[in-house]
PDB file of N, CA and C in Angstrom:
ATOM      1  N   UNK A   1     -22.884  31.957  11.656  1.00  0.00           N
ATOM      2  CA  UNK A   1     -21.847  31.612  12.603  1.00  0.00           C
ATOM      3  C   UNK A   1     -22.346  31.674  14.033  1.00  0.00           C
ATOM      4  N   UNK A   2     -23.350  32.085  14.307  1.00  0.00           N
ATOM      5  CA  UNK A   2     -23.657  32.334  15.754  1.00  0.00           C
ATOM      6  C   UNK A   2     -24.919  31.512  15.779  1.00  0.00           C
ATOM      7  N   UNK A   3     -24.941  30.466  15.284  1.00  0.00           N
ATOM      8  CA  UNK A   3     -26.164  29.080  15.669  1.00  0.00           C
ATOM      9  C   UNK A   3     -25.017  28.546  16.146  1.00  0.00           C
ATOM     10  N   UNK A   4     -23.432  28.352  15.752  1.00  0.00           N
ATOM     11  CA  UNK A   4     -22.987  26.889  16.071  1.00  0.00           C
ATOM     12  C   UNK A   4     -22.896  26.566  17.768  1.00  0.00           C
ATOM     13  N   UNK A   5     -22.838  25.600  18.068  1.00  0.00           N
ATOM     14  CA  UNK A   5     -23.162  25.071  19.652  1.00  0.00           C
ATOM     15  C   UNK A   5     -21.696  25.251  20.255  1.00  0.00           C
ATOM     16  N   UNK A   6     -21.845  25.867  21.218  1.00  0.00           N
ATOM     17  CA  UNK A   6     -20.517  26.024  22.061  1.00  0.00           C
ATOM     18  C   UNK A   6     -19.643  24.477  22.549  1.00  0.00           C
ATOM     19  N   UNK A   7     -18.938  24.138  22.405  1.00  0.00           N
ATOM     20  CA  UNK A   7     -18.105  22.549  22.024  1.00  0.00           C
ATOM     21  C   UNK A   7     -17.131  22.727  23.483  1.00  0.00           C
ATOM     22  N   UNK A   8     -17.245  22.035  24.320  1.00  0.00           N
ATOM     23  CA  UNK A   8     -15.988  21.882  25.378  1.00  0.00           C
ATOM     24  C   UNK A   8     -14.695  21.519  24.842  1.00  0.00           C
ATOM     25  N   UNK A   9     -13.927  21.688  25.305  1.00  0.00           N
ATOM     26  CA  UNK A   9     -12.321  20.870  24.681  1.00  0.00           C
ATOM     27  C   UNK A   9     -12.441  19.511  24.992  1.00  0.00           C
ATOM     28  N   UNK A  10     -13.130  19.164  25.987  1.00  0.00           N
ATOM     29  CA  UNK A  10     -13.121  17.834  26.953  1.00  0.00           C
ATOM     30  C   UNK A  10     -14.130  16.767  25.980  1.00  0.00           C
ATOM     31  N   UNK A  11     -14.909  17.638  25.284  1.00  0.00           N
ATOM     32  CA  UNK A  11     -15.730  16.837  24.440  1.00  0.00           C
ATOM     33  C   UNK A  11     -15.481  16.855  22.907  1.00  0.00           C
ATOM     34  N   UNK A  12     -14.777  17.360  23.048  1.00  0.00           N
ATOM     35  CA  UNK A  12     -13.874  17.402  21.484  1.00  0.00           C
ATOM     36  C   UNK A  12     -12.603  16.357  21.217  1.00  0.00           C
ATOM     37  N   UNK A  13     -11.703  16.425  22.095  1.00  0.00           N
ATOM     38  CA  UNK A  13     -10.561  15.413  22.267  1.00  0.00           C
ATOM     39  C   UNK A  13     -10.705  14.280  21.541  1.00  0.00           C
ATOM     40  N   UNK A  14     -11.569  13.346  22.147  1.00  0.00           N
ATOM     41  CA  UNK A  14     -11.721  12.178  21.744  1.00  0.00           C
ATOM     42  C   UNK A  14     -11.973  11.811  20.102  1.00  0.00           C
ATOM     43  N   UNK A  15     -12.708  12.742  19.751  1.00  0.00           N
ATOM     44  CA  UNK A  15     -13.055  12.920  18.217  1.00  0.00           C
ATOM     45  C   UNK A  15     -12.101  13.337  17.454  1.00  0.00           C
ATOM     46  N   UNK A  16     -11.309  14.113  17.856  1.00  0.00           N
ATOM     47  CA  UNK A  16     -10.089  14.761  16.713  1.00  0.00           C
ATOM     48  C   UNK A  16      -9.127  13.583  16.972  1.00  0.00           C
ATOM     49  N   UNK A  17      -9.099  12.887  18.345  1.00  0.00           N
ATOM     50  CA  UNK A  17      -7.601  11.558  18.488  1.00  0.00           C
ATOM     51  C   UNK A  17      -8.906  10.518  17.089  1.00  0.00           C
ATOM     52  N   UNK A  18      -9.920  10.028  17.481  1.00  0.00           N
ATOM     53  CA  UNK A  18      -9.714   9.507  16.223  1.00  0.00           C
ATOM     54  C   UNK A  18     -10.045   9.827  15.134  1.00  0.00           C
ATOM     55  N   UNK A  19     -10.074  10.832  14.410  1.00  0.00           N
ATOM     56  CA  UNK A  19     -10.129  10.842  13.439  1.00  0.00           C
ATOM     57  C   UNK A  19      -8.705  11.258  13.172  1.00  0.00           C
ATOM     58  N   UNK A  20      -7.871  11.724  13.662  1.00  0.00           N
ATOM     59  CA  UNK A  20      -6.175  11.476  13.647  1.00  0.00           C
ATOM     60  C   UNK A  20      -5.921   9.687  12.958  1.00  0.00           C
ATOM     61  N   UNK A  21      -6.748   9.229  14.436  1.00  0.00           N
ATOM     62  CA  UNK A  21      -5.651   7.366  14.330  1.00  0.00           C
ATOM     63  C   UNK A  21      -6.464   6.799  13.201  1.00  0.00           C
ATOM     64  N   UNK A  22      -7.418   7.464  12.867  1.00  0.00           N
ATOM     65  CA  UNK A  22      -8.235   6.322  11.590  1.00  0.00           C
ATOM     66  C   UNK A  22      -7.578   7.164  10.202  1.00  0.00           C
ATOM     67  N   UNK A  23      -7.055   8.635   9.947  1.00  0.00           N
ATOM     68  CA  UNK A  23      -6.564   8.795   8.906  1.00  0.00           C
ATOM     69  C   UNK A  23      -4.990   7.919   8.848  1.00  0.00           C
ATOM     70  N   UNK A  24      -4.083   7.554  10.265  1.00  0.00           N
ATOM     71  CA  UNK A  24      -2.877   6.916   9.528  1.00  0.00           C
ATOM     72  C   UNK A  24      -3.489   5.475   9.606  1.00  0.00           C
ATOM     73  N   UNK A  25      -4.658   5.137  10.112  1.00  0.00           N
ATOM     74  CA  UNK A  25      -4.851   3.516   9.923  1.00  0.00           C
ATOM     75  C   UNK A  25      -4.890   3.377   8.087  1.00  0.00           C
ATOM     76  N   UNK A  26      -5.733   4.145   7.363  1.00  0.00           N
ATOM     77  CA  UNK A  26      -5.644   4.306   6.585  1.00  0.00           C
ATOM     78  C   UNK A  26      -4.528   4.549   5.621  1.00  0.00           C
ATOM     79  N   UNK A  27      -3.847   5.497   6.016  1.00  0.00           N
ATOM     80  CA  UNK A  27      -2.580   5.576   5.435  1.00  0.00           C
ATOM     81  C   UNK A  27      -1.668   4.317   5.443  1.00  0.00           C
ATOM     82  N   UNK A  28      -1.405   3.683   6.383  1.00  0.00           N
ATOM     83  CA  UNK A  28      -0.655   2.630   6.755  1.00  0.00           C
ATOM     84  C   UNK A  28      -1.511   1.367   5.953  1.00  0.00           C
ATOM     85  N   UNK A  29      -2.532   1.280   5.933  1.00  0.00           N
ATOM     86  CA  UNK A  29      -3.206   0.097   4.921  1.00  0.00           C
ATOM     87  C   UNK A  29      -2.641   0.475   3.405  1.00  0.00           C
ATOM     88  N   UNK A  30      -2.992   1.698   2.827  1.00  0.00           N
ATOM     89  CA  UNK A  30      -2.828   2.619   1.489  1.00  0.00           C
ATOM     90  C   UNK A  30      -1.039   1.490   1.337  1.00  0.00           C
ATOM     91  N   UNK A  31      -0.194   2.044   2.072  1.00  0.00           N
ATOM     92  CA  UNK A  31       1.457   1.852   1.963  1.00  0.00           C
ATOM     93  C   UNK A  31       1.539   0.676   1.668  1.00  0.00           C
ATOM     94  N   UNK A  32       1.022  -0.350   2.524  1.00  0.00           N
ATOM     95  CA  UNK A  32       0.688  -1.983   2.693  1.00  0.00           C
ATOM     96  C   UNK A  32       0.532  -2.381   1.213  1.00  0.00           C
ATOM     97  N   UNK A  33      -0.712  -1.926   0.913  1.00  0.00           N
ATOM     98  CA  UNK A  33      -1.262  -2.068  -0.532  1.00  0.00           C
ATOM     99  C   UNK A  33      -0.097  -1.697  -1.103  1.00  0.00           C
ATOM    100  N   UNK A  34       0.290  -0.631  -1.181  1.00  0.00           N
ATOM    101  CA  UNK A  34       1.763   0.187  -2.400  1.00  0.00           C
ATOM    102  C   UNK A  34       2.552  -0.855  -2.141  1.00  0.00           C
ATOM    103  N   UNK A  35       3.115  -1.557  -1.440  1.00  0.00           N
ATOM    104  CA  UNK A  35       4.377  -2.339  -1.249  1.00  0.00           C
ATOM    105  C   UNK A  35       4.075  -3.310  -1.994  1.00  0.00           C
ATOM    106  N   UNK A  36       2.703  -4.250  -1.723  1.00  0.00           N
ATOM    107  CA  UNK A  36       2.379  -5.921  -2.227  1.00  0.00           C
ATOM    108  C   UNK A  36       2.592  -5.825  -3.726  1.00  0.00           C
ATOM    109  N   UNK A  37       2.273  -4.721  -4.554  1.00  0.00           N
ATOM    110  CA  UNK A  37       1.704  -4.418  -5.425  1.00  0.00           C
ATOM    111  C   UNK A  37       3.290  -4.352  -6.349  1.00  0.00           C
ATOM    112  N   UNK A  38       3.835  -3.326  -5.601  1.00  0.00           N
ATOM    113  CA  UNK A  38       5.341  -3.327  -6.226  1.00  0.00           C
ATOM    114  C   UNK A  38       6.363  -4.195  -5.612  1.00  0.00           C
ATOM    115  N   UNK A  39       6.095  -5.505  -4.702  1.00  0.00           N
ATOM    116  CA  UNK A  39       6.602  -6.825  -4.314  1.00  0.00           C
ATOM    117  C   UNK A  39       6.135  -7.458  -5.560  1.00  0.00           C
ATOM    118  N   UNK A  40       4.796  -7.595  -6.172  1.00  0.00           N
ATOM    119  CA  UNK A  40       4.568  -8.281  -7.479  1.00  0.00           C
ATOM    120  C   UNK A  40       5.531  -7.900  -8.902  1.00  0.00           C
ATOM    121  N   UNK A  41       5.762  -6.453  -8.790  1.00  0.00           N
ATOM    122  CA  UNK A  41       5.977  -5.874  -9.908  1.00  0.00           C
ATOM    123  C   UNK A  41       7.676  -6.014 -10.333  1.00  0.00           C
ATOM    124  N   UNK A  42       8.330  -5.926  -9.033  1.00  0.00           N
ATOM    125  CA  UNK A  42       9.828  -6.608  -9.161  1.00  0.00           C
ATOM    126  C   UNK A  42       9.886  -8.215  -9.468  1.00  0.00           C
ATOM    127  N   UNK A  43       8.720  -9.205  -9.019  1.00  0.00           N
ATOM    128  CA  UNK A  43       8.931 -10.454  -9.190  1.00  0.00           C
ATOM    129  C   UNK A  43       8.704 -10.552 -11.130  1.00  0.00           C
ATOM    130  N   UNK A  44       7.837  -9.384 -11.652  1.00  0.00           N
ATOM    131  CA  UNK A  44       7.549  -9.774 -12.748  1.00  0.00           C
ATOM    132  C   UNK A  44       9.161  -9.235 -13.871  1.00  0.00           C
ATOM    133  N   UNK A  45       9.569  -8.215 -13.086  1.00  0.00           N
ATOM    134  CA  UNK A  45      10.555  -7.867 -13.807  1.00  0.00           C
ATOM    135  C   UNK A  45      11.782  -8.576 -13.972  1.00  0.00           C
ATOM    136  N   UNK A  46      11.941  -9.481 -12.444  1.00  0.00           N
ATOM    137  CA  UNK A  46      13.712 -10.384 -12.626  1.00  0.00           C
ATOM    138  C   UNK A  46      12.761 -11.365 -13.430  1.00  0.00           C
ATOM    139  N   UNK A  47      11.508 -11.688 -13.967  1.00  0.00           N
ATOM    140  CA  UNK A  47      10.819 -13.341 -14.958  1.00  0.00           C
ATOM    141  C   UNK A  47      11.537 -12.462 -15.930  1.00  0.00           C
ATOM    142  N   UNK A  48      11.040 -11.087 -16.112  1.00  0.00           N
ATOM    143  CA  UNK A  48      11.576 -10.483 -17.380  1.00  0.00           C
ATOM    144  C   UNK A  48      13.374 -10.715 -18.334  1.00  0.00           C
ATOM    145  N   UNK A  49      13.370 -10.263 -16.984  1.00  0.00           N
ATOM    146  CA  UNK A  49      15.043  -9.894 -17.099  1.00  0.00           C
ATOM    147  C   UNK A  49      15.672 -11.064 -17.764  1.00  0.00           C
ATOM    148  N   UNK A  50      14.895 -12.484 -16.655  1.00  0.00           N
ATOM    149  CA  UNK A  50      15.941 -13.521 -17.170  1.00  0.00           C
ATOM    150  C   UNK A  50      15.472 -14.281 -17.985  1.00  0.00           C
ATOM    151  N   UNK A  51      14.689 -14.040 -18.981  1.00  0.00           N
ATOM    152  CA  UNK A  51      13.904 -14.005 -20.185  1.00  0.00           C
ATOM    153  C   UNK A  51      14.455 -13.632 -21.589  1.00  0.00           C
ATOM    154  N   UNK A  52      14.837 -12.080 -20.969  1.00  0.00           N
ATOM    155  CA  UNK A  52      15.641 -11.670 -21.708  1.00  0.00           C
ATOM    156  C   UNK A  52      17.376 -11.989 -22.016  1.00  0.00           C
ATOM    157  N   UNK A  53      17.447 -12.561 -21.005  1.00  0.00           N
ATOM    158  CA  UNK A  53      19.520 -13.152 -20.694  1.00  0.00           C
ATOM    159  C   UNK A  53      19.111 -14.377 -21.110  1.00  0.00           C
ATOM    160  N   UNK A  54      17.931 -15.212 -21.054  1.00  0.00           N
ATOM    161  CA  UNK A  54      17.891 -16.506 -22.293  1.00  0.00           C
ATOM    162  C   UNK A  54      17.577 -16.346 -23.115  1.00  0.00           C
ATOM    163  N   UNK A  55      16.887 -15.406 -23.874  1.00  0.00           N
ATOM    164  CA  UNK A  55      16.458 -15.056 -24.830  1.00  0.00           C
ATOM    165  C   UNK A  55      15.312 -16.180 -25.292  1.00  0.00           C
ATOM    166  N   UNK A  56      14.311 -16.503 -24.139  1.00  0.00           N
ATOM    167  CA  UNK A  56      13.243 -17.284 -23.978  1.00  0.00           C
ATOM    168  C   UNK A  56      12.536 -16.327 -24.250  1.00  0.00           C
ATOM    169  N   UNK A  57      10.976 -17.500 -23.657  1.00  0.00           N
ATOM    170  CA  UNK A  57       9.498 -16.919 -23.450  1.00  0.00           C
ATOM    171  C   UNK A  57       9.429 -16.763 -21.515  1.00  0.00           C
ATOM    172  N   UNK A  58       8.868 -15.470 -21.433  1.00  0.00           N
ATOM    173  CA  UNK A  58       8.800 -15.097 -19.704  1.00  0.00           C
ATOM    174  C   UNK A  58       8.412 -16.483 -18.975  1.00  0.00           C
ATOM    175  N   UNK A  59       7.747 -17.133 -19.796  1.00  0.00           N
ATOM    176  CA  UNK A  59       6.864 -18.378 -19.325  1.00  0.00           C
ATOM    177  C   UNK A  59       8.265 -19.322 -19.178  1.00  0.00           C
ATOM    178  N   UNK A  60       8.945 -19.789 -19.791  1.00  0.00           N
ATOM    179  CA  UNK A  60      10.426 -20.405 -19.832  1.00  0.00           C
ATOM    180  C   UNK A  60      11.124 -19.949 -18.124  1.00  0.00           C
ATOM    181  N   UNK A  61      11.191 -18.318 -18.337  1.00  0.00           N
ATOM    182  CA  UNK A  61      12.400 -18.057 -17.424  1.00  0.00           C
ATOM    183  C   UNK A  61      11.400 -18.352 -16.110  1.00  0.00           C
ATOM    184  N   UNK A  62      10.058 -17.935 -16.040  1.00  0.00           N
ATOM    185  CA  UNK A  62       9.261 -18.277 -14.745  1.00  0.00           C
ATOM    186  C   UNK A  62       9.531 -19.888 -13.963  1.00  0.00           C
ATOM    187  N   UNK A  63       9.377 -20.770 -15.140  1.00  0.00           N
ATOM    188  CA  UNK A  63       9.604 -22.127 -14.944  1.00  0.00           C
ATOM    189  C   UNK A  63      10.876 -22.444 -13.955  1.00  0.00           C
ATOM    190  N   UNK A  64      11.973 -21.623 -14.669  1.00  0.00           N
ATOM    191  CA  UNK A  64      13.158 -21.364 -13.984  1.00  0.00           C
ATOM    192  C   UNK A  64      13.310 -21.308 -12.850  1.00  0.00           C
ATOM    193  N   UNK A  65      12.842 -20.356 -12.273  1.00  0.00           N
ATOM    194  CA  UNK A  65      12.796 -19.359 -11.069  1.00  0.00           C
ATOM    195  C   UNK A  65      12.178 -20.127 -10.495  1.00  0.00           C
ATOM    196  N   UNK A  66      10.953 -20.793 -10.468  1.00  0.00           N
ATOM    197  CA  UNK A  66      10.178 -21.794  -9.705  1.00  0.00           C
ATOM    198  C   UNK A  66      11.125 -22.970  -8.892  1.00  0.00           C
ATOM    199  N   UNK A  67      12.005 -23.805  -9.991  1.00  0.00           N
ATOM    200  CA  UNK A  67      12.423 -24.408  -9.859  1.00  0.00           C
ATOM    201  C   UNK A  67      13.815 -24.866  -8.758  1.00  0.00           C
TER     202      UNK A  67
END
């Protein structure tokens, strides 16, 4: 413990702000990703749904929905 180099506050700042703004850049990409992902996953479920209320093939009710 008594090698480490004495650190100013003035020279520290800058390093802790970013490694602050690059962990929520990150975070905020991570969420981005979570959303697209479960934006896909509801589109696959109403193909489902109304698949199931025709009592088709998903491929049928997709056609649908396109249309």
């Amino acid at each position: 413990m008594d090698s480490l180099p004495n650190v100013s506050l003035a020279t520290a700042v800058p390093y802790v702000a970013a490694a602050y703004i690059g962990i929520w850049v990150i975070l905020f990409g991570y969420l981005v990703s979570l959303g697209g992902k479960l934006s896909g996953l509801r589109r696959q479920v109403d193909v489902l749904a109304d698949a199931v209320k025709a009592k088709g093939s998903p491929e049928q009710a997709k056609a649908k929905t396109k249309a």
